[in-house]
Protein backbone atom coordinates (compact mmCIF):
# COMPACT_ATOMS: atom_id res chain seq x y z
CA UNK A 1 5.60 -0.05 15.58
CA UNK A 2 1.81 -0.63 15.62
CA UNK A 3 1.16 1.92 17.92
CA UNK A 4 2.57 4.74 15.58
CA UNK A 5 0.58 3.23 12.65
CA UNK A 6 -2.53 3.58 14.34
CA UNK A 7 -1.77 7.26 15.39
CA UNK A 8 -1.21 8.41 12.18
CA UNK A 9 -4.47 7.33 10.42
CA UNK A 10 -6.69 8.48 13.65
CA UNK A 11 -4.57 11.69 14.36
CA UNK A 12 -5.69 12.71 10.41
CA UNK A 13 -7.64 15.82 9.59
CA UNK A 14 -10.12 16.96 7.26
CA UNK A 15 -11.62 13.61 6.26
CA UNK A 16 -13.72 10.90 7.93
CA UNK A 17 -11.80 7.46 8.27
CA UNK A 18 -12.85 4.51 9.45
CA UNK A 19 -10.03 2.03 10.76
CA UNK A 20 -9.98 -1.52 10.61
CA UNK A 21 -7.18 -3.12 12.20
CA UNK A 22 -6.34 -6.88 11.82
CA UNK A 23 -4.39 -9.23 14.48
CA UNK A 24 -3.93 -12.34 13.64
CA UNK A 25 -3.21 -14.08 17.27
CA UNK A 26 -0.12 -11.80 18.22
CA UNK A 27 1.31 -12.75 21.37
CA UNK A 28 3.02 -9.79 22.23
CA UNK A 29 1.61 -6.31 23.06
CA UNK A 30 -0.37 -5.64 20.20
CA UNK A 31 -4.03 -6.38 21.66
CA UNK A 32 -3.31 -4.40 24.57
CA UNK A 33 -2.10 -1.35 22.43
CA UNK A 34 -4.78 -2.08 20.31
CA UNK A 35 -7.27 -1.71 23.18
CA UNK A 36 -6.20 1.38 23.63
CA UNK A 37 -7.87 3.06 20.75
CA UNK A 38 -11.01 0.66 20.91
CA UNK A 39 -13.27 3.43 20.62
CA UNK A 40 -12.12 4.84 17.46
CA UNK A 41 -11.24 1.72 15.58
CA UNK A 42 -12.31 -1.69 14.73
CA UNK A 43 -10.38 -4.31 15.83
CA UNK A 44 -10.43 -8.10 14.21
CA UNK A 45 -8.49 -10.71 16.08
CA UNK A 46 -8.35 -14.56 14.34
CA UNK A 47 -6.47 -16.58 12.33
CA UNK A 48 -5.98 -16.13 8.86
CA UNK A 49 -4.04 -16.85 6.17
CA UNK A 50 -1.37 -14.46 5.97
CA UNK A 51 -0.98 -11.30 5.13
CA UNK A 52 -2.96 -11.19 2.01
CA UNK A 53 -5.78 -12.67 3.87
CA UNK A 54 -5.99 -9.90 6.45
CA UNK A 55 -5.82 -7.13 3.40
CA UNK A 56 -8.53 -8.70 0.86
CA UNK A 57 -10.54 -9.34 4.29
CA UNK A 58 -9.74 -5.74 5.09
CA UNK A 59 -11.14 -4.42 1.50
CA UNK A 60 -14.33 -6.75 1.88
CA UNK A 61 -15.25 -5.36 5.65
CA UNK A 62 -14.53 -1.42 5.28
CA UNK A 63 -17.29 0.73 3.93
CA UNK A 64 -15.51 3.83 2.60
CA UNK A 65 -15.22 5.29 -0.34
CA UNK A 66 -12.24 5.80 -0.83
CA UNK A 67 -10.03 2.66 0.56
CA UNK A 68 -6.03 2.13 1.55
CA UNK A 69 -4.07 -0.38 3.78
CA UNK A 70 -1.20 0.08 5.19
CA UNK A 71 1.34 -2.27 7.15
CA UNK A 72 2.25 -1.87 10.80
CA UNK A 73 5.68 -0.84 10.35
CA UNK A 74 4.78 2.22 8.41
CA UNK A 75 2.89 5.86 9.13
CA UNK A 76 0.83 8.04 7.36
CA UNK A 77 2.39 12.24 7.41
CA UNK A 78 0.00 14.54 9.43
CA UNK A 79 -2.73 15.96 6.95
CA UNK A 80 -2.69 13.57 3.98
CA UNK A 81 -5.94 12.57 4.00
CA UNK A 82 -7.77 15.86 3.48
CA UNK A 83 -5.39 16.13 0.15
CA UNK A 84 -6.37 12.42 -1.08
CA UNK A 85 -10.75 13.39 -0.13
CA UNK A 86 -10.10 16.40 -2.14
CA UNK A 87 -7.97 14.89 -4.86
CA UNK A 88 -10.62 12.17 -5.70
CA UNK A 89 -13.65 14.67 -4.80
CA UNK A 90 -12.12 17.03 -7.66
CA UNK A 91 -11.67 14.42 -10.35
CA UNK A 92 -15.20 11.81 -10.89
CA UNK A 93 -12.70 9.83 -13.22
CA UNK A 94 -9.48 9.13 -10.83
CA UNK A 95 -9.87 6.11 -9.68
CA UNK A 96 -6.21 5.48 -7.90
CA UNK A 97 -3.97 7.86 -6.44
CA UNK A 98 -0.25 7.81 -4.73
CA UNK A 99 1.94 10.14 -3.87
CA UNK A 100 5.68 9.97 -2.78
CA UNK A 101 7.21 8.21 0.33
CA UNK A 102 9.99 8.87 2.80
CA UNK A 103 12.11 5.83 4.45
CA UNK A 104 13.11 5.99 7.51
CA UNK A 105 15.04 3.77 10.80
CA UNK A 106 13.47 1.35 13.10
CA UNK A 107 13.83 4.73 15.48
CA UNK A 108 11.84 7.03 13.23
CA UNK A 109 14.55 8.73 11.87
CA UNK A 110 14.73 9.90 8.63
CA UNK A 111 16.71 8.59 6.10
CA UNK A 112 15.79 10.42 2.98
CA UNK A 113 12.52 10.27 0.04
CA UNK A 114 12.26 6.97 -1.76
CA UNK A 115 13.52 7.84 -5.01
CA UNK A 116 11.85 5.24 -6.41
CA UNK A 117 8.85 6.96 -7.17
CA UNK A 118 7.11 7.73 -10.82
CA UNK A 119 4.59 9.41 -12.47
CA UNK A 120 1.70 6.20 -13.61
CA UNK A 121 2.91 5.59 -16.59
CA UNK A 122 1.96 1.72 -17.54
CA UNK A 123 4.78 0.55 -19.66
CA UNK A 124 7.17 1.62 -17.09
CA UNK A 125 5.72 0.06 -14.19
CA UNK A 126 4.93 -2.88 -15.87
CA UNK A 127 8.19 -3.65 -17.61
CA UNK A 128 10.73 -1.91 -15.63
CA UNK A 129 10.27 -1.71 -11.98
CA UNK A 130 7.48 -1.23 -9.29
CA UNK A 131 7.90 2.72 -8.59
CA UNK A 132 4.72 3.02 -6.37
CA UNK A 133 5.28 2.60 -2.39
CA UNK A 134 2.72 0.61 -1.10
CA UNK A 135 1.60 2.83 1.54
CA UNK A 136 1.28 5.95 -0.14
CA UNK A 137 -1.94 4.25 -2.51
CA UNK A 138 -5.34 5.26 -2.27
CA UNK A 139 -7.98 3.72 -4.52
CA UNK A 140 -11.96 4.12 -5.27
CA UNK A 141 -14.03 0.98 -3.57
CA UNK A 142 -15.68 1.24 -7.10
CA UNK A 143 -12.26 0.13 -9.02
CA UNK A 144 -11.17 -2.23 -6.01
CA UNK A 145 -14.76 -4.20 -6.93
CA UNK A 146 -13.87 -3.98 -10.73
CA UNK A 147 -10.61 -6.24 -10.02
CA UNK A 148 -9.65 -9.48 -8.44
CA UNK A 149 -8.47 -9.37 -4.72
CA UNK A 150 -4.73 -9.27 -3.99
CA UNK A 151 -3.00 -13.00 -4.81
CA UNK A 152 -2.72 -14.80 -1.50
CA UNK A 153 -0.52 -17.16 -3.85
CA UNK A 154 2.39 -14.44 -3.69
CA UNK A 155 4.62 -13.57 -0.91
CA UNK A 156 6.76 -10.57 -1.64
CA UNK A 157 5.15 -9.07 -4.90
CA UNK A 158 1.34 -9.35 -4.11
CA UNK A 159 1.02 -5.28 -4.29
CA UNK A 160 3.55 -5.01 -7.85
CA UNK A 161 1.17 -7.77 -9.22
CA UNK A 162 -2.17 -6.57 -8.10
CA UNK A 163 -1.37 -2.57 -9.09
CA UNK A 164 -0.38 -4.01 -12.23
CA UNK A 165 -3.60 -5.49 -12.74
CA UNK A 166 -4.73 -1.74 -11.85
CA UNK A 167 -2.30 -0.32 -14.85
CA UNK A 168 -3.58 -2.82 -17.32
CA UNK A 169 -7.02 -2.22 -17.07
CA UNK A 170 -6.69 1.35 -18.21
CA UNK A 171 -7.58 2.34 -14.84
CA UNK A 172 -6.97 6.18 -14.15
CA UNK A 173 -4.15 6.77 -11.82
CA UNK A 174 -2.59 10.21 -10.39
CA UNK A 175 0.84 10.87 -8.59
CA UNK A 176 0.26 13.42 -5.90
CA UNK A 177 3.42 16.07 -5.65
CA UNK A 178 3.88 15.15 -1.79
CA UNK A 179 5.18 12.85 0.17
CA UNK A 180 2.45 10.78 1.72
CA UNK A 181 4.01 8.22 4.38
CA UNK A 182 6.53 6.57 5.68
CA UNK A 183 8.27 3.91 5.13
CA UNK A 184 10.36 1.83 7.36
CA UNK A 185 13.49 0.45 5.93
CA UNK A 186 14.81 -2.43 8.62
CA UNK A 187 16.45 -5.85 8.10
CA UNK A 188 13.62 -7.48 8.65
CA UNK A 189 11.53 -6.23 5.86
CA UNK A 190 9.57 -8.58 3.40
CA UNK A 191 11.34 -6.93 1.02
CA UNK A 192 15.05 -7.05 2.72
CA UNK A 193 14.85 -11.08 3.19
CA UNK A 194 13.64 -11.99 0.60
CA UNK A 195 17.09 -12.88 -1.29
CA UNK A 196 16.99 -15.20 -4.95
CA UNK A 197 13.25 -16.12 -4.10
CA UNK A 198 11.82 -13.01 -3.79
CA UNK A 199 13.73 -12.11 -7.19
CA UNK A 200 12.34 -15.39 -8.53
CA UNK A 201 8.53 -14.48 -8.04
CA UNK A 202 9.20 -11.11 -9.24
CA UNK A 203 10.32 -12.71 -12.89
CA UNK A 204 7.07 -15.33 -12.20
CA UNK A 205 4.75 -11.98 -12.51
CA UNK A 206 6.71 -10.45 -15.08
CA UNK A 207 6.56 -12.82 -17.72
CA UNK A 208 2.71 -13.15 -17.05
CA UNK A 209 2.05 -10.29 -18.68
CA UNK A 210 1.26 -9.32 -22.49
CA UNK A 211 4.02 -7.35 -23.94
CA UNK A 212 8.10 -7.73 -23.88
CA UNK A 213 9.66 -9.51 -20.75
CA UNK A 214 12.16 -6.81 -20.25
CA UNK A 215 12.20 -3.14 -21.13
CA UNK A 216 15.64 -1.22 -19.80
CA UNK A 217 14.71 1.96 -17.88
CA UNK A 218 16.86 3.93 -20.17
CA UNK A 219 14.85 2.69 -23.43
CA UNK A 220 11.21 3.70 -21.35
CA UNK A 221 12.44 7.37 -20.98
């Protein structure tokens, strides 16, 4: 699916991006689709440690303002960007912003609009359930430096933990009303296989945090 990925950030209008991609080894066609693009991206091939690695390596590296990362399963919607520039241009104080997602098939089809999604409200994300999609969040390099990097200690909830790090800070967050990527539902998701232990290290982050273990979503409303 990399290939899509990478279309979607570079085939963005109305704002300046800078692409970093990160390969750790593949063996299959990724550097040559990679190479493809080599002269409107950066490419870093090496081992790493995962995942989380690549990402926190990713933050370090980039030099824009305004920074995201997204997985190489997933797409960006034509014409995002120039809402995000002008979202954080028109606000000094925002310093996070997300907006909704659509899922879709290991084709490209649609499926429908994560209905997931919330307005930033703290207690709800951080006692309920993680309403952001990973891919639709855009945040100012000035917060990401105010924060620790992404845990490379957790597997399946490293973005629930680290945006709730974001929440409790008091950090200034915005939901943008449109959808902002997409997200591929398969199988073989992190989140499809990840089964008792991925439910496991979602109570380990929950009851590291001040307040009650367990709010319902009805009681939150």
């Amino acid at each position: 699916f990399i290939e899509d990925t990478i279309k979607s950030v570079l085939n963005q209008e109305g704002a300046e991006v800078e692409l970093l991609v990160y390969d750790s080894n593949s063996t299959d066609l990724t550097p040559d689709i990679i190479g493809k693009y080599k002269d409107h991206l950066r490419s870093i091939r090496g081992s790493d440690h995962g995942m989380v690695d690549a990402i926190n390596k990713g933050f370090h590296e980039c030099s824009g303002e305004i920074v995201a990362w997204i997985n190489s399963d997933d797409s960006y919607l034509p014409g995002i960007f120039k809402n995000v520039a002008e979202a954080f241009a028109s606000d000094s104080g925002l310093h996070f912003l997300y907006g909704d997602a659509l899922d879709m098939d290991t084709l490209g089809n649609i499926l429908g609009p994560n209905l997931f999604t919330e307005n930033p409200v703290s207690s709800r994300y951080l006692y309920s359930h993680n309403f952001i999609v990973q891919p639709t969040v855009f945040i100012r390099r000035s917060a990401l430096r105010s924060i620790a990097p992404i845990r490379e200690d957790l597997f399946w909830t490293m973005d629930y933990e680290w945006l709730g790090r974001i929440f409790l800070s008091g950090m200034k967050g915005r939901r943008y009303p449109a959808f902002f990527a997409l997200n591929r539902d398969y199988a073989n998701t992190k989140t499809n296989t990840g089964g008792f232990s991925r439910y496991r290290e979602m109570i380990h982050v929950l009851i590291s945090r001040p307040g009650p273990f367990f709010l319902s979503r009805r009681s939150l409303r």
